[in-house]
Protein backbone atom coordinates (compact mmCIF):
# COMPACT_ATOMS: atom_id res chain seq x y z
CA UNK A 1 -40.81 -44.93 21.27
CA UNK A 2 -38.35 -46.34 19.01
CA UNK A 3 -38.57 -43.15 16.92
CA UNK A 4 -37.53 -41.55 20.14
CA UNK A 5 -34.32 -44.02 20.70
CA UNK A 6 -33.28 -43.50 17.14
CA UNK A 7 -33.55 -39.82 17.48
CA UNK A 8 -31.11 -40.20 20.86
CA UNK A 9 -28.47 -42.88 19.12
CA UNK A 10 -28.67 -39.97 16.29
CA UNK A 11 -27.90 -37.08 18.40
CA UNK A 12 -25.36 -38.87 20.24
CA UNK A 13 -23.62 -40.09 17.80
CA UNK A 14 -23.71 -36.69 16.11
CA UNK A 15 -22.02 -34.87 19.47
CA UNK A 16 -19.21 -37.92 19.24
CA UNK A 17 -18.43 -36.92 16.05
CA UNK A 18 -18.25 -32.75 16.16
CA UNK A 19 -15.87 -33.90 19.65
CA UNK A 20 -13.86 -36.16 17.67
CA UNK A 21 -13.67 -32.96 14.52
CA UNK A 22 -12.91 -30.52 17.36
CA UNK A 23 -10.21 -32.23 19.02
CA UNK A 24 -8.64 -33.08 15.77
CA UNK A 25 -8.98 -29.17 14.67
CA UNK A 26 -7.62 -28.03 18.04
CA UNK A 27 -4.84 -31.35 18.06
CA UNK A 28 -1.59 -29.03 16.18
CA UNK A 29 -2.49 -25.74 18.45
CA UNK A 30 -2.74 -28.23 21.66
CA UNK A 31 0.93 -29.88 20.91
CA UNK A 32 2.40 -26.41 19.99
CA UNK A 33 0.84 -24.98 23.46
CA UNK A 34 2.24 -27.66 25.50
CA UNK A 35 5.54 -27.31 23.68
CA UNK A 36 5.70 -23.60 24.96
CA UNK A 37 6.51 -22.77 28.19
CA UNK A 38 8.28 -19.70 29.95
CA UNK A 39 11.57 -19.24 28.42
CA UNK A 40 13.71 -17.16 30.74
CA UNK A 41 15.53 -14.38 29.56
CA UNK A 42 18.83 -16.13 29.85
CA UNK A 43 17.35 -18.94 27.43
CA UNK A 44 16.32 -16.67 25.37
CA UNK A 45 19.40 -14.31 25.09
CA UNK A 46 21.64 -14.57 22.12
CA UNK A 47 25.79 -14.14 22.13
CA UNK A 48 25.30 -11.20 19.45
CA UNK A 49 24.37 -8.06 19.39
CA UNK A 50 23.32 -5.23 16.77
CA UNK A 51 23.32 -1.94 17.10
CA UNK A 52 19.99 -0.29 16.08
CA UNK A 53 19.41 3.25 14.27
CA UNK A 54 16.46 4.93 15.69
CA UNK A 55 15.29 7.03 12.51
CA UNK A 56 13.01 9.70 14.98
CA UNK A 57 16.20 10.53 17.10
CA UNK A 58 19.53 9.60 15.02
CA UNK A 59 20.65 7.90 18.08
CA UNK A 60 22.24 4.29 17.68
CA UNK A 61 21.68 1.83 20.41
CA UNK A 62 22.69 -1.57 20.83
CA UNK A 63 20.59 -4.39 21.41
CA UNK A 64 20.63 -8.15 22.24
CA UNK A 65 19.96 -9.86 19.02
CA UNK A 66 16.71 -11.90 19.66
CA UNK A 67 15.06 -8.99 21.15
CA UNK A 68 15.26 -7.63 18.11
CA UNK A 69 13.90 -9.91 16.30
CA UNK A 70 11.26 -10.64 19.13
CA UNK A 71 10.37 -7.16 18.54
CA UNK A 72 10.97 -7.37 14.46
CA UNK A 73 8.68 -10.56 14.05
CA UNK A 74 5.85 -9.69 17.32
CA UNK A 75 6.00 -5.92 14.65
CA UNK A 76 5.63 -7.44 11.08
CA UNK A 77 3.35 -10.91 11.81
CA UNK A 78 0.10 -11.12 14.33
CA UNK A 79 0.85 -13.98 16.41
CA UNK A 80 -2.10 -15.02 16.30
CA UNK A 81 -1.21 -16.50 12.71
CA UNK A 82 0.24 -20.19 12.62
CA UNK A 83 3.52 -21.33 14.67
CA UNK A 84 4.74 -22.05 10.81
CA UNK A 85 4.10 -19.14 9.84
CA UNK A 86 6.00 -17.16 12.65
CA UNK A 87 8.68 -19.78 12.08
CA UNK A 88 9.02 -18.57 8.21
CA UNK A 89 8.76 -14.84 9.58
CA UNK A 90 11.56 -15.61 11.75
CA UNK A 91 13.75 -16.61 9.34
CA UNK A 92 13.30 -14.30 7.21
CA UNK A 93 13.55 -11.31 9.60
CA UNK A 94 16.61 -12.61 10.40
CA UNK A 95 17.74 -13.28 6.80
CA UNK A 96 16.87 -9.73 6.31
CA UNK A 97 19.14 -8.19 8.90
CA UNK A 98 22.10 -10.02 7.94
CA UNK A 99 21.50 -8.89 4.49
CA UNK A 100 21.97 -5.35 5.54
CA UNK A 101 24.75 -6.65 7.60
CA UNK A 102 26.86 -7.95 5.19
CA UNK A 103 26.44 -5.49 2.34
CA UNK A 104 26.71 -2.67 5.08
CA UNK A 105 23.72 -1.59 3.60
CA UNK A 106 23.35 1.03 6.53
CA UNK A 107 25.95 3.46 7.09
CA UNK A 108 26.11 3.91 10.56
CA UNK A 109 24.21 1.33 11.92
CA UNK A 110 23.43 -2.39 11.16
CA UNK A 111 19.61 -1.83 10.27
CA UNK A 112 17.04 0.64 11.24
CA UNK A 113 13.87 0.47 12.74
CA UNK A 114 11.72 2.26 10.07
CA UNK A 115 9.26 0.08 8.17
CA UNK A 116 10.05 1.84 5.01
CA UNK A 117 13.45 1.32 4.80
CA UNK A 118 14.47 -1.51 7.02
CA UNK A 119 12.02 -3.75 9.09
CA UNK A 120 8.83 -2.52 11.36
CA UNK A 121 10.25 -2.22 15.18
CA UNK A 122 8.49 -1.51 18.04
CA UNK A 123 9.62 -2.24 21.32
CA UNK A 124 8.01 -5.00 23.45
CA UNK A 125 6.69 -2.53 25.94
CA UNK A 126 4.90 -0.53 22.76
CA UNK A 127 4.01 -3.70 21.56
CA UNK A 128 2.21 -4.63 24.49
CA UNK A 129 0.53 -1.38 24.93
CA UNK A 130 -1.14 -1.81 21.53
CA UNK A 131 -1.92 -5.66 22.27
CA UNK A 132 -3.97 -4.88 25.64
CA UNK A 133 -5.60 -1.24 24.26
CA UNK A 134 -6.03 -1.19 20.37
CA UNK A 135 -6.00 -5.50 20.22
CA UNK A 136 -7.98 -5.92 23.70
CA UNK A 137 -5.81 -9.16 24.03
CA UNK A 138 -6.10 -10.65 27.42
CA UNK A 139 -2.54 -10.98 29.37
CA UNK A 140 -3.08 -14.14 29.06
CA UNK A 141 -3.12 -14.26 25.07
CA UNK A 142 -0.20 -11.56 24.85
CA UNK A 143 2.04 -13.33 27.29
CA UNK A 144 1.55 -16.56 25.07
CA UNK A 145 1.77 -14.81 21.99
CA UNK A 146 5.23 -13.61 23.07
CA UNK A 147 6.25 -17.01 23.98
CA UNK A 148 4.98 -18.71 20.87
CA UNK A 149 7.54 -15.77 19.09
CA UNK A 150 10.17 -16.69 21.15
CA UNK A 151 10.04 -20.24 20.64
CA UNK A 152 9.55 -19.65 16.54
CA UNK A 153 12.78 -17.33 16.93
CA UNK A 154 15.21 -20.44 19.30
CA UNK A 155 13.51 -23.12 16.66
CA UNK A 156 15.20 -21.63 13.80
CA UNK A 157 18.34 -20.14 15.17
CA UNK A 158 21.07 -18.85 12.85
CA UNK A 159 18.99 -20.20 10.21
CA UNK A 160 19.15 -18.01 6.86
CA UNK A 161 17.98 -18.32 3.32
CA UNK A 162 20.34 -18.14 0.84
CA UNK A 163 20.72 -18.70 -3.07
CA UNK A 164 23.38 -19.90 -4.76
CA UNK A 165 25.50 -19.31 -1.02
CA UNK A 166 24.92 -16.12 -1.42
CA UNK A 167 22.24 -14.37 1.35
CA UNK A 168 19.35 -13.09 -0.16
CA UNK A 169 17.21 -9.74 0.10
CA UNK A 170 14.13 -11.75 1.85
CA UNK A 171 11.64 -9.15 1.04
CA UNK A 172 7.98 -10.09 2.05
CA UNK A 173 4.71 -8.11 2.34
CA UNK A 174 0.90 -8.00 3.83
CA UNK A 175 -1.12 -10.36 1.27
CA UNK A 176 -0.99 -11.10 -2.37
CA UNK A 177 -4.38 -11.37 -4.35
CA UNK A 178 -3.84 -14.84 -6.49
CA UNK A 179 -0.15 -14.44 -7.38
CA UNK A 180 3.27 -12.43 -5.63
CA UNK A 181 4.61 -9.92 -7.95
CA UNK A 182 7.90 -10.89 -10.06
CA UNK A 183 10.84 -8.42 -8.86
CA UNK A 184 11.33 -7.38 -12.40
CA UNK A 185 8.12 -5.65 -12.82
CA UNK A 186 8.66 -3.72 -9.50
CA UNK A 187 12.83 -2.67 -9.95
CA UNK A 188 14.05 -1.42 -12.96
CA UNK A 189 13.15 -4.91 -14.96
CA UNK A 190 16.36 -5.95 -12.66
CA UNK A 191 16.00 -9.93 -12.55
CA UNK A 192 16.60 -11.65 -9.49
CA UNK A 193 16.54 -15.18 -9.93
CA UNK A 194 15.12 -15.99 -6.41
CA UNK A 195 11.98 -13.57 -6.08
CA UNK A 196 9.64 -14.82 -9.02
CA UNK A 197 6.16 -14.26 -9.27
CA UNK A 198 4.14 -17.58 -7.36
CA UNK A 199 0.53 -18.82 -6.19
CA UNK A 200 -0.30 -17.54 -3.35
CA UNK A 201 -3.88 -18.80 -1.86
CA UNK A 202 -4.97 -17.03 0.92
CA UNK A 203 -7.90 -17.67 3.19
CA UNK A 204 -9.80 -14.53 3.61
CA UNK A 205 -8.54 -12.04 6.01
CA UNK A 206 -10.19 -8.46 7.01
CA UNK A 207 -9.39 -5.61 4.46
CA UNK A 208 -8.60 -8.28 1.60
CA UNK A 209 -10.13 -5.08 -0.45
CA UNK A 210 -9.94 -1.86 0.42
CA UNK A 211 -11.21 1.47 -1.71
CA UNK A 212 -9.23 4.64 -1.77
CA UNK A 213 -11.06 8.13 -3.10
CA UNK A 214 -8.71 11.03 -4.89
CA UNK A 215 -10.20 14.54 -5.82
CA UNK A 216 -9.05 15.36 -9.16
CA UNK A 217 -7.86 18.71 -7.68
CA UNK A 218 -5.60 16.54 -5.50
CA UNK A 219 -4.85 14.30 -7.86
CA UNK A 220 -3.74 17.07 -10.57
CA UNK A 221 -2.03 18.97 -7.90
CA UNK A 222 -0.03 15.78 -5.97
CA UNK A 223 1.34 14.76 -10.19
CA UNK A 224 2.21 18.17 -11.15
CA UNK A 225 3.77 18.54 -7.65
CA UNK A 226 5.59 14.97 -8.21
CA UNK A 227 7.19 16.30 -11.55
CA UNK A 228 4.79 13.97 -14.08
CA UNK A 229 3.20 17.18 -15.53
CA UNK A 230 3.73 20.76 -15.95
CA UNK A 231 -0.12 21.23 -16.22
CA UNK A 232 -3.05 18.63 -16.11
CA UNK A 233 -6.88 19.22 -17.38
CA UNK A 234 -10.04 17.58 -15.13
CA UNK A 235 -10.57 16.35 -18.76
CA UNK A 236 -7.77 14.29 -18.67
CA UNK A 237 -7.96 12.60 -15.38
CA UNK A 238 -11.38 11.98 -16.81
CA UNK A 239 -9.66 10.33 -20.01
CA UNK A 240 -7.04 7.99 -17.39
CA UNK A 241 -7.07 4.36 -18.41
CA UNK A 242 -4.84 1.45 -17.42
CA UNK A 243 -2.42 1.16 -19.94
CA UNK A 244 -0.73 -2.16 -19.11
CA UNK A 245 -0.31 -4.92 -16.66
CA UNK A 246 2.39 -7.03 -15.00
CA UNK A 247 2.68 -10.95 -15.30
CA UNK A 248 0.83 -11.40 -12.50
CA UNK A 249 -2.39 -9.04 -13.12
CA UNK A 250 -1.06 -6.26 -11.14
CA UNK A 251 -1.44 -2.84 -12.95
CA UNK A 252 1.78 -1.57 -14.27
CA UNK A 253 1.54 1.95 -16.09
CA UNK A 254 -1.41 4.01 -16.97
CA UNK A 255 -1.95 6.36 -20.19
CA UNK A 256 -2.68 10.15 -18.61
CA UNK A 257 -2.64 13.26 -21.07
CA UNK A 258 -0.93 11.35 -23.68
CA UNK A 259 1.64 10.01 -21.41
CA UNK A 260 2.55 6.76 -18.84
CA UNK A 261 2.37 6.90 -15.29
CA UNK A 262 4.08 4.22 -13.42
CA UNK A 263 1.79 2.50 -11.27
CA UNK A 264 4.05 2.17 -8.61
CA UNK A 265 4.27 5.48 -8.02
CA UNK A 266 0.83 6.19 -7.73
CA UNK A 267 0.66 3.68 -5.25
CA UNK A 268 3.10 5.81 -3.28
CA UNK A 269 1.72 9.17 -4.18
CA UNK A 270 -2.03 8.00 -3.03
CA UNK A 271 -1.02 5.31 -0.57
CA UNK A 272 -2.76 2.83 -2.14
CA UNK A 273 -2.16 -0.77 -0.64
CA UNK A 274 -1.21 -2.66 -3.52
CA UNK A 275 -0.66 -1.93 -7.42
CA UNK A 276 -3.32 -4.87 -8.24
CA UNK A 277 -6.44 -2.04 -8.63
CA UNK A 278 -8.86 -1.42 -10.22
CA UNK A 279 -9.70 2.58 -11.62
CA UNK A 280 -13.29 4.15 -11.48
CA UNK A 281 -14.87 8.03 -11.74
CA UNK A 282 -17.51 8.60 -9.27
CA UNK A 283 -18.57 12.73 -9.29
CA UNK A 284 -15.44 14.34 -9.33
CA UNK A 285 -13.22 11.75 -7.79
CA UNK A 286 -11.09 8.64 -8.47
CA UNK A 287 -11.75 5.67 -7.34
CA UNK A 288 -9.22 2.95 -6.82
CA UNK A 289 -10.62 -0.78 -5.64
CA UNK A 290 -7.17 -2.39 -4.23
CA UNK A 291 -7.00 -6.14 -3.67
CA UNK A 292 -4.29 -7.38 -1.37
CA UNK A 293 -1.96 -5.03 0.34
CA UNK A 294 2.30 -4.30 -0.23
CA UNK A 295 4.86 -4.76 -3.22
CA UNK A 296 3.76 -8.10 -4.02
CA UNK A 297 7.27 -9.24 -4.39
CA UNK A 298 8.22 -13.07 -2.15
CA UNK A 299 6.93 -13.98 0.84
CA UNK A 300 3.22 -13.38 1.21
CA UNK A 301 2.20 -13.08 5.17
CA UNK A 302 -1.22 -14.25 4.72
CA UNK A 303 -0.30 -16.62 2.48
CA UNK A 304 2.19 -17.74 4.73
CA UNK A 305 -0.37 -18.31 7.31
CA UNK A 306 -2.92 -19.90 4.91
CA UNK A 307 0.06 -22.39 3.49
CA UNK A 308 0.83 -23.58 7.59
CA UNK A 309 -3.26 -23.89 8.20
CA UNK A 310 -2.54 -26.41 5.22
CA UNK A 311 -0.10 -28.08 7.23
CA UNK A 312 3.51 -26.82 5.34
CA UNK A 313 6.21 -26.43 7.70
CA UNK A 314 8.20 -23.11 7.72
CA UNK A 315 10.87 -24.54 5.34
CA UNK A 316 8.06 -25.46 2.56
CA UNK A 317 6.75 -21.96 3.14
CA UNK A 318 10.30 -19.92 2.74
CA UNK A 319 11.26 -22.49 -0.32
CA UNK A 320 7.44 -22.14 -2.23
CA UNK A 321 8.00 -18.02 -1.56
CA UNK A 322 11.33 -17.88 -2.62
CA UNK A 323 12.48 -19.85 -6.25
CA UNK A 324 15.70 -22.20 -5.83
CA UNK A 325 16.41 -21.21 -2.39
CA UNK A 326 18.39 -22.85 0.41
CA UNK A 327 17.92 -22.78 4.16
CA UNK A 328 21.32 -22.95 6.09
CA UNK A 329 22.83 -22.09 9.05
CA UNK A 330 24.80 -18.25 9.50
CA UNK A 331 28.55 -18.23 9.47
């Protein structure tokens, strides 16, 4: 009998306790749910505008300022991920733009919506498409989701990141594997002060890895196509070693037929996900083992989310991803 009652004060005391863990778990995504609420389109509509190159159709079209960088953020950052961390996106999406904006980095246009040479865009209704069908989000979760954007996007309005007063390039990327990648090793050894190489712990995420497989027919053809060589032996790509690395462990340049190729490049040529590989021969194939996935170079999305699970706010975020940077307001 009293084996029994000890037992039940056990077991209750037990289910206090996981109540008491859960709550406190669930406490930060409870006070940021009850903090969002419908924000009407009015609310939500800025006084600026931008006008928007679409790459497929060379047309230009102008659009209200936050819902661009509803759709900008909602494109680059699951919102899933932490309210911090769609705070920091914010920011820097809209660091980004005015950027372009004020170098007139764009020559017709104030940005453009390809992903390789601007920001990732997709409109809402896209967006929203590929939430319900690809995502199977619930209306529910995608009508929150948007909220929780919009509300990162008002929290942080006009707010920029600049160094030295000056606004900066606020590049960012996927994930970094243990460190971000110093700007040097990535652009002609060109130092800017601002995007160093960092920590970056990140909790672990689906695809942290990924493997990519490259005939050495295709590779041989895709190099001589791409300039490197006039003519290329399967002996050689046998012979291909990594040559060097960058600061952060990320592979820089690899010795091929007596000659470097810049890592980099194969990343492009091979769409690999990140320079940070490693280089096997299986049969008559290479194959590349990728950790993490982009450039490498400041703010680390993952990371991001991992630093906010932690706790940071968006401004400790932007300031550990960026070196010596300030947070201030858009003139």
């Amino acid at each position: 009998m009293k084996a029994r009652l000890a037992f039940l004060l056990f077991a209750i005391s037990l289910l206090v306790i996981l109540v008491v863990i859960n709550n406190k778990n669930n406490n930060g995504n409870n006070e940021i749910n009850e903090e969002i609420h419908h924000i009407s389109d009015l609310e939500f509509q800025s006084k600026d505008n931008i006008a928007l190159l679409r790459h497929k159709t060379g047309e230009i079209e102008e659009l209200n300022l936050n819902y661009y960088m509803l759709c900008v953020v909602a494109s680059e950052m699951p919102f899933k991920f932490e309210f911090e961390a769609l705070k920091a996106q914010a920011v820097v999406a809209r660091t980004y733009l005015y950027n372009k904006i004020e170098k007139n980095l764009e020559d017709v246009a104030d940005v453009c919506d390809d992903y390789a040479h601007c920001q990732a865009f997709l409109d809402l209704c896209d967006l929203e498409r590929i939430w319900k069908e690809e995502k199977k989000y619930s209306s529910e979760e995608i009508d929150l989701g948007e909220e929780k954007i919009k509300k990162a996007i008002l929290d942080t309005d006009g707010e920029i990141i600049t160094y030295d007063g000056n606004i900066i390039n606020a590049l960012f990327h996927s994930s970094s594997y243990m460190r971000t990648e110093d700007a040097r090793a990535i652009w002609n050894h060109e130092d800017v002060p601002y995007l160093r190489s960092v920590e970056s712990v990140e909790h672990p995420y689906d695809n942290s890895e990924s493997e990519c497989r490259v005939s050495f027919v295709k590779f041989k053809n895709l190099l001589i196509e791409k300039g490197y060589y006039n003519e290329l032996s399967i002996e050689d790509i046998q012979n291909i070693k990594i040559n060097s690395y960058t600061d952060s462990g990320r592979v820089k340049d690899l010795t091929l037929a007596g000659s470097l190729v810049d890592a980099t490049d194969l990343r492009q040529f091979f769409g690999l996900k990140s320079t940070n590989f490693t280089i096997n021969i299986e049969g008559d194939e290479l194959v590349f083992l990728v950790k993490g996935f982009g450039h490498g170079v400041g703010m680390s999305q993952v990371g991001a989310d991992t630093l906010a699970k932690q706790g940071a706010s968006y401004k400790d975020i932007i300031q550990h991803y960026y070196t010596g940077v300030d947070i201030t307001k858009i003139n």
